[in-house]
PDB file of N, CA and C in Angstrom:
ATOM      1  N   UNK A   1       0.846  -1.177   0.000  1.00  0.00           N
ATOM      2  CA  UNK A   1       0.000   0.000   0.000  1.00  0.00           C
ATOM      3  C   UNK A   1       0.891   1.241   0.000  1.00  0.00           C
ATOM      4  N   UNK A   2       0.642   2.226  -1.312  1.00  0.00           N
ATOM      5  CA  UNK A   2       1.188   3.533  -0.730  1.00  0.00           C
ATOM      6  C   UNK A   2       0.912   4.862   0.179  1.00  0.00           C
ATOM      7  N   UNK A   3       1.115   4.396   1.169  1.00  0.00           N
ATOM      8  CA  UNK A   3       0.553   5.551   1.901  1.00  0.00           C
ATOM      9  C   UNK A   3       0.904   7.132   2.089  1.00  0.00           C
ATOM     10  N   UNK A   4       0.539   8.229   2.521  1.00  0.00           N
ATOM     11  CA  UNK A   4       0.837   9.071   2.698  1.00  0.00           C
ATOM     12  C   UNK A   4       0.629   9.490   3.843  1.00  0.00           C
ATOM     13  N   UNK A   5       1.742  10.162   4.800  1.00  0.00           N
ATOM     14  CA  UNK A   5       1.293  10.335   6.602  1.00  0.00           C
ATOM     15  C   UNK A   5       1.539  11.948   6.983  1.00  0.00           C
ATOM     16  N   UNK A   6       1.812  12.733   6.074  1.00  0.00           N
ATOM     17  CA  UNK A   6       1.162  14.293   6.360  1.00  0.00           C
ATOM     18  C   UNK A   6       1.558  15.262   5.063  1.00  0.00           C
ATOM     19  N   UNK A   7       1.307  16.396   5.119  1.00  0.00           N
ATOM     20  CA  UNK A   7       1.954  17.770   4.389  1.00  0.00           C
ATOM     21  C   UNK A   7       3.142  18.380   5.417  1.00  0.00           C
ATOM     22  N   UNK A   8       3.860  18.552   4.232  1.00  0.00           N
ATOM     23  CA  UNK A   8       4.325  19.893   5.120  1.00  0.00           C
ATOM     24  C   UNK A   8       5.163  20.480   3.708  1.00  0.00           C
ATOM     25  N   UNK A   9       6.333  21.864   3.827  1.00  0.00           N
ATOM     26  CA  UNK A   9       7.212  22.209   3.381  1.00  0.00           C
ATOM     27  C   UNK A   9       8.435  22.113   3.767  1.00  0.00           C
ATOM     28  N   UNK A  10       9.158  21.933   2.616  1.00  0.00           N
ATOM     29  CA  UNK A  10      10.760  21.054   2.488  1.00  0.00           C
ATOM     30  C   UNK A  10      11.284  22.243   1.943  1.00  0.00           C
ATOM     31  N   UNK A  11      12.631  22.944   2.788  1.00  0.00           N
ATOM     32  CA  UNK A  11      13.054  23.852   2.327  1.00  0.00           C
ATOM     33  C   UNK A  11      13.678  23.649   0.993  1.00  0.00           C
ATOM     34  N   UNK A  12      13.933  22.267   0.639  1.00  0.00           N
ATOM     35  CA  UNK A  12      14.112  21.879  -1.037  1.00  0.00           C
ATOM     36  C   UNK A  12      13.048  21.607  -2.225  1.00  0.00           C
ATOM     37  N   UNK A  13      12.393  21.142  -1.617  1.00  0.00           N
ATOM     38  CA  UNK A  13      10.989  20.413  -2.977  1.00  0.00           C
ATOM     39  C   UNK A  13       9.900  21.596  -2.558  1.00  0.00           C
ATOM     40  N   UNK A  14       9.963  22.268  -1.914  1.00  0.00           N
ATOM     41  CA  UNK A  14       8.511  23.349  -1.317  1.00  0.00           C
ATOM     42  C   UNK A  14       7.023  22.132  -0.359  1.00  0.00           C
ATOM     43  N   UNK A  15       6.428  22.684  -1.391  1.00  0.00           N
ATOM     44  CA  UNK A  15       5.207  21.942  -0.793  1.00  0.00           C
ATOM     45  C   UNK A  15       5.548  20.405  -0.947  1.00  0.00           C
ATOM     46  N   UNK A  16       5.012  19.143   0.121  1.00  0.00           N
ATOM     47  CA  UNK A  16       5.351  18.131  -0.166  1.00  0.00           C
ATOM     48  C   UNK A  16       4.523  17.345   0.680  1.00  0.00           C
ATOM     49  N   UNK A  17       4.728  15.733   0.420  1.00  0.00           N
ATOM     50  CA  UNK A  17       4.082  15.176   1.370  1.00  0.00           C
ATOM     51  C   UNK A  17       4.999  13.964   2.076  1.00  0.00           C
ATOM     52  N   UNK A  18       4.940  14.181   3.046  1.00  0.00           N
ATOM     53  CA  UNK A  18       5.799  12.428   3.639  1.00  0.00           C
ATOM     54  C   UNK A  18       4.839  11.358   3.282  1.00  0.00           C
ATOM     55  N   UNK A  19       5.559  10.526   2.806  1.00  0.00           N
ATOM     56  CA  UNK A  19       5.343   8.806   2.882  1.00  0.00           C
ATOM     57  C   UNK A  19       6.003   7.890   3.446  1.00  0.00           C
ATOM     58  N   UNK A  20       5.405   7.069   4.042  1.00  0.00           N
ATOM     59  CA  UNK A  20       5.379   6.014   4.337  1.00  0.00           C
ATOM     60  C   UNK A  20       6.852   5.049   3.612  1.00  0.00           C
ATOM     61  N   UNK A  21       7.308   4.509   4.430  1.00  0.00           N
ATOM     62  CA  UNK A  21       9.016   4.004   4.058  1.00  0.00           C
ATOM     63  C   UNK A  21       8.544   3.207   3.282  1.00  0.00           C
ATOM     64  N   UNK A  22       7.340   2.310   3.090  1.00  0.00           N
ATOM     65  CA  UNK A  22       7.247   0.897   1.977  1.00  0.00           C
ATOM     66  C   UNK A  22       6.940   1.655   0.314  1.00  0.00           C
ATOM     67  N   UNK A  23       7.399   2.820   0.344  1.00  0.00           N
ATOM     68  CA  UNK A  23       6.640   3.357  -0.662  1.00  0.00           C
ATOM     69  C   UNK A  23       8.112   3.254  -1.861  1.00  0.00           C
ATOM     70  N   UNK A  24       8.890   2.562  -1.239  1.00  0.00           N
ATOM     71  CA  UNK A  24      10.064   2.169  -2.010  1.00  0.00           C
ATOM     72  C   UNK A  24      11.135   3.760  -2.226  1.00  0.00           C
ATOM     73  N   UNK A  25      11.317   3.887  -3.837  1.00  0.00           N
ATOM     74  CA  UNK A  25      11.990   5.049  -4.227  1.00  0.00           C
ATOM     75  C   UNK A  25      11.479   6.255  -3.955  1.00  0.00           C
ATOM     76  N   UNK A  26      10.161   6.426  -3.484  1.00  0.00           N
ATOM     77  CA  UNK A  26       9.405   7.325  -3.064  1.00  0.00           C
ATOM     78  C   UNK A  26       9.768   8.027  -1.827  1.00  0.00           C
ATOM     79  N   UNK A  27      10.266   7.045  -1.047  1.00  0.00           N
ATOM     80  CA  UNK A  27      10.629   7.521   0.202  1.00  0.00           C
ATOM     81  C   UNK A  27      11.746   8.564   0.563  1.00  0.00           C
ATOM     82  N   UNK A  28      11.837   9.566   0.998  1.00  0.00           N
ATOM     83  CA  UNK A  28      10.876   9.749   2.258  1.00  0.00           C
ATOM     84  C   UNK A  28       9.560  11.381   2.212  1.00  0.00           C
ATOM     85  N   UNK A  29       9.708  12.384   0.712  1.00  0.00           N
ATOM     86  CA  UNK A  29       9.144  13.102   0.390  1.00  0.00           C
ATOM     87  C   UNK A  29       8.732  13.147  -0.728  1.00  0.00           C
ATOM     88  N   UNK A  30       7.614  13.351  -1.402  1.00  0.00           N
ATOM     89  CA  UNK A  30       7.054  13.252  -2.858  1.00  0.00           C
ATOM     90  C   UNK A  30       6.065  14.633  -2.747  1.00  0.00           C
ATOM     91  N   UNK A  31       6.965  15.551  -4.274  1.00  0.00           N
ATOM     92  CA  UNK A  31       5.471  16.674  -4.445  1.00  0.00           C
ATOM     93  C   UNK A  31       4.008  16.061  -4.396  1.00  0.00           C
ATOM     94  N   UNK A  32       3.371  17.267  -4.426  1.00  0.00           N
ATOM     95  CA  UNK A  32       2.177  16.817  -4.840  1.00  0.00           C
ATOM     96  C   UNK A  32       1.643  16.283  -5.742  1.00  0.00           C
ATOM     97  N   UNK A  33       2.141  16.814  -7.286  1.00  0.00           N
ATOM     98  CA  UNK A  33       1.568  16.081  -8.309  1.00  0.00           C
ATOM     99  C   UNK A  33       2.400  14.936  -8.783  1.00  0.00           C
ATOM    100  N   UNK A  34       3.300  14.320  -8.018  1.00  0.00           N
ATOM    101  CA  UNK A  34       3.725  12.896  -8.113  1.00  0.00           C
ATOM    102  C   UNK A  34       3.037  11.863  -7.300  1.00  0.00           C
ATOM    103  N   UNK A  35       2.653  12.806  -6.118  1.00  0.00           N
ATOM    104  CA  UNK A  35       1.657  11.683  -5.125  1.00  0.00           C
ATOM    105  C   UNK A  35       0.493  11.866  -5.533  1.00  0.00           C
ATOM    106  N   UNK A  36      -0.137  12.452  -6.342  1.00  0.00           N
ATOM    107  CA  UNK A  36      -1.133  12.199  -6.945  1.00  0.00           C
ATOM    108  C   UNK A  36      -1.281  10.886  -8.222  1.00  0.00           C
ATOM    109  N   UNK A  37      -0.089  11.290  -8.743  1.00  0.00           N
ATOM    110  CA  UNK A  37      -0.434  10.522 -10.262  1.00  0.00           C
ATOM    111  C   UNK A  37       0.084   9.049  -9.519  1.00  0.00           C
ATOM    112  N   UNK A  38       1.126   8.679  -8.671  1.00  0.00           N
ATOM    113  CA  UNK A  38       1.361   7.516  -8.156  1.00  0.00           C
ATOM    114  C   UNK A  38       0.597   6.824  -7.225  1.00  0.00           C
ATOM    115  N   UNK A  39      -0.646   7.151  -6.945  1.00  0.00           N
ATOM    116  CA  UNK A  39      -1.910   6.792  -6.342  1.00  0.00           C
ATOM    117  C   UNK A  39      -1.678   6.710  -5.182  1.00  0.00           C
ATOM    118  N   UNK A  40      -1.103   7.513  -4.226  1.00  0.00           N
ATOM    119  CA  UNK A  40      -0.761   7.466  -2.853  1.00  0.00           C
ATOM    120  C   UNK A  40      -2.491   7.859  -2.447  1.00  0.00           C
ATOM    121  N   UNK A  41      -2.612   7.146  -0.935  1.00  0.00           N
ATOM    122  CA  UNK A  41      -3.841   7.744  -0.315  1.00  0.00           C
ATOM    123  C   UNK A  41      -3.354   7.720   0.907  1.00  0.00           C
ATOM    124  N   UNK A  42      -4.371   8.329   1.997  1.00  0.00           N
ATOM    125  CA  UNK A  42      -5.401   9.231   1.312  1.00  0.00           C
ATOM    126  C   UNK A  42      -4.844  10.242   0.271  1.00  0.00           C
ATOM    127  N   UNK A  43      -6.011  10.858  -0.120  1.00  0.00           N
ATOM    128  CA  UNK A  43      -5.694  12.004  -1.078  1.00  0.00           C
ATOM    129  C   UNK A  43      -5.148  13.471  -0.872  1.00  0.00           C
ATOM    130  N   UNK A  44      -4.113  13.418  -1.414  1.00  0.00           N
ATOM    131  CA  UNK A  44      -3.308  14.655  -0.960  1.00  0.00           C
ATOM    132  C   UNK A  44      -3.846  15.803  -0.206  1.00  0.00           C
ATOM    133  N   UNK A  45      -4.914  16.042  -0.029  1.00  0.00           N
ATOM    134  CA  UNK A  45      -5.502  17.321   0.295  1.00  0.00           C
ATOM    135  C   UNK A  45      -6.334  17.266   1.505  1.00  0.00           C
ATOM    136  N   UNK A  46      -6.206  15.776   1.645  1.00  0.00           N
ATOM    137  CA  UNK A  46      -6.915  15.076   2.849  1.00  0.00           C
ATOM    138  C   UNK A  46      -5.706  15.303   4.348  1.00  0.00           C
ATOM    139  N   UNK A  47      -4.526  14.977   3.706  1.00  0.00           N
ATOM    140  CA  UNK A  47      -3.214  14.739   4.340  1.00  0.00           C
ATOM    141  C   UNK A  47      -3.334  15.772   5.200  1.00  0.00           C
ATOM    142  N   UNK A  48      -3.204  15.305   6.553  1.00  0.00           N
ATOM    143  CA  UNK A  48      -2.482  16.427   7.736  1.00  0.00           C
ATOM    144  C   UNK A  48      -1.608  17.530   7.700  1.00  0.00           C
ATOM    145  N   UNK A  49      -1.474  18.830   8.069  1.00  0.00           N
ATOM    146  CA  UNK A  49      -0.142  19.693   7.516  1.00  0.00           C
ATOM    147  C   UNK A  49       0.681  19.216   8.862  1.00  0.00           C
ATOM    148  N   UNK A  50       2.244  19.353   9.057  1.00  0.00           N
ATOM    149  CA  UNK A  50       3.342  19.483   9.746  1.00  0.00           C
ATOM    150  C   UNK A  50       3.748  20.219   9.018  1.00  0.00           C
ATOM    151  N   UNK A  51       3.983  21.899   9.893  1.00  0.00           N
ATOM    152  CA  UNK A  51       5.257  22.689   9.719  1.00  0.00           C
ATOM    153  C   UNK A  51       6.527  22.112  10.022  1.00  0.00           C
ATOM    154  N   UNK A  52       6.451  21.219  11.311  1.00  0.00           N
ATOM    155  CA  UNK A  52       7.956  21.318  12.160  1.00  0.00           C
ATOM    156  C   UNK A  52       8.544  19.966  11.523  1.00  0.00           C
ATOM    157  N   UNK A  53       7.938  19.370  10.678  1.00  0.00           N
ATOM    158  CA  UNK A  53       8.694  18.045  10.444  1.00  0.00           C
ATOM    159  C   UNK A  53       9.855  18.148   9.875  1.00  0.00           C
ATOM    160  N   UNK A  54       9.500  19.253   8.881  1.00  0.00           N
ATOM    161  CA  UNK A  54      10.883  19.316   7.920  1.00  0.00           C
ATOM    162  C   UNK A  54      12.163  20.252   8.986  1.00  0.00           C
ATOM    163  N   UNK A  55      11.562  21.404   9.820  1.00  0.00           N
ATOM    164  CA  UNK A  55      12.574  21.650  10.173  1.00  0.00           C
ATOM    165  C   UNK A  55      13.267  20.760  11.311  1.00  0.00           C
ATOM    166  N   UNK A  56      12.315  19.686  12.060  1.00  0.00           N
ATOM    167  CA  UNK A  56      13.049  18.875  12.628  1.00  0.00           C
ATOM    168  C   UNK A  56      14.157  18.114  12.004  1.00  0.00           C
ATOM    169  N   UNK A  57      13.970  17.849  10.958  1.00  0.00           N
ATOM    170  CA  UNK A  57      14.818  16.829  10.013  1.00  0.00           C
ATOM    171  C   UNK A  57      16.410  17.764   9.842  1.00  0.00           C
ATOM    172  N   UNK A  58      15.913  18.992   9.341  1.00  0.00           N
ATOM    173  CA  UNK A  58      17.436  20.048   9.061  1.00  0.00           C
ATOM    174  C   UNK A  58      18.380  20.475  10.408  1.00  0.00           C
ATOM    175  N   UNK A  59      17.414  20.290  11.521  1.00  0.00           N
ATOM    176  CA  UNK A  59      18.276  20.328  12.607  1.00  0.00           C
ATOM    177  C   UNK A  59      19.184  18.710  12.632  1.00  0.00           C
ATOM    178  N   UNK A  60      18.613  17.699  12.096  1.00  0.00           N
ATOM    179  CA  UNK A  60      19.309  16.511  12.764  1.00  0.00           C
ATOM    180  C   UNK A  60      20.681  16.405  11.770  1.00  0.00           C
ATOM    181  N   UNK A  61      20.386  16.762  10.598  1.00  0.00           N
ATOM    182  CA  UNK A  61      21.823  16.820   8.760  1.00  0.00           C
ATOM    183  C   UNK A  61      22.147  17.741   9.584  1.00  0.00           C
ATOM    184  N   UNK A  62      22.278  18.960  10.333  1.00  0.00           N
ATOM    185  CA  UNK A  62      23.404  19.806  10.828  1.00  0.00           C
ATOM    186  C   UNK A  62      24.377  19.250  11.523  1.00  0.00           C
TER     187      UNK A  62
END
């Protein structure tokens, strides 16, 4: 199953969505109109927002 587990913004890709690690090459951020056309659900717009995810992540690569 490809799932999708929130929104947020990636100071690289902008708007985006996290997925789910089984989502293979997908993992670990996909725009929107790739998680659309690659049938991730729920549906993008459904997806939860996280501001802090991405900046949690840039604190940990420092």
């Amino acid at each position: 199953m490809k799932r999708g587990l929130f929104r947020t913004i990636d100071t690289f890709l902008g708007e985006c969505a996290r997925v789910h690690e089984d989502a293979g090459d997908a993992f670990p951020y996909l725009r929107p109109e790739l998680y659309r056309r690659l049938g991730f659900t729920p549906a993008y717009e459904e997806l939860p927002f996280r501001a802090d995810a991405t900046e949690a992540a840039a604190r940990r690569r420092a």
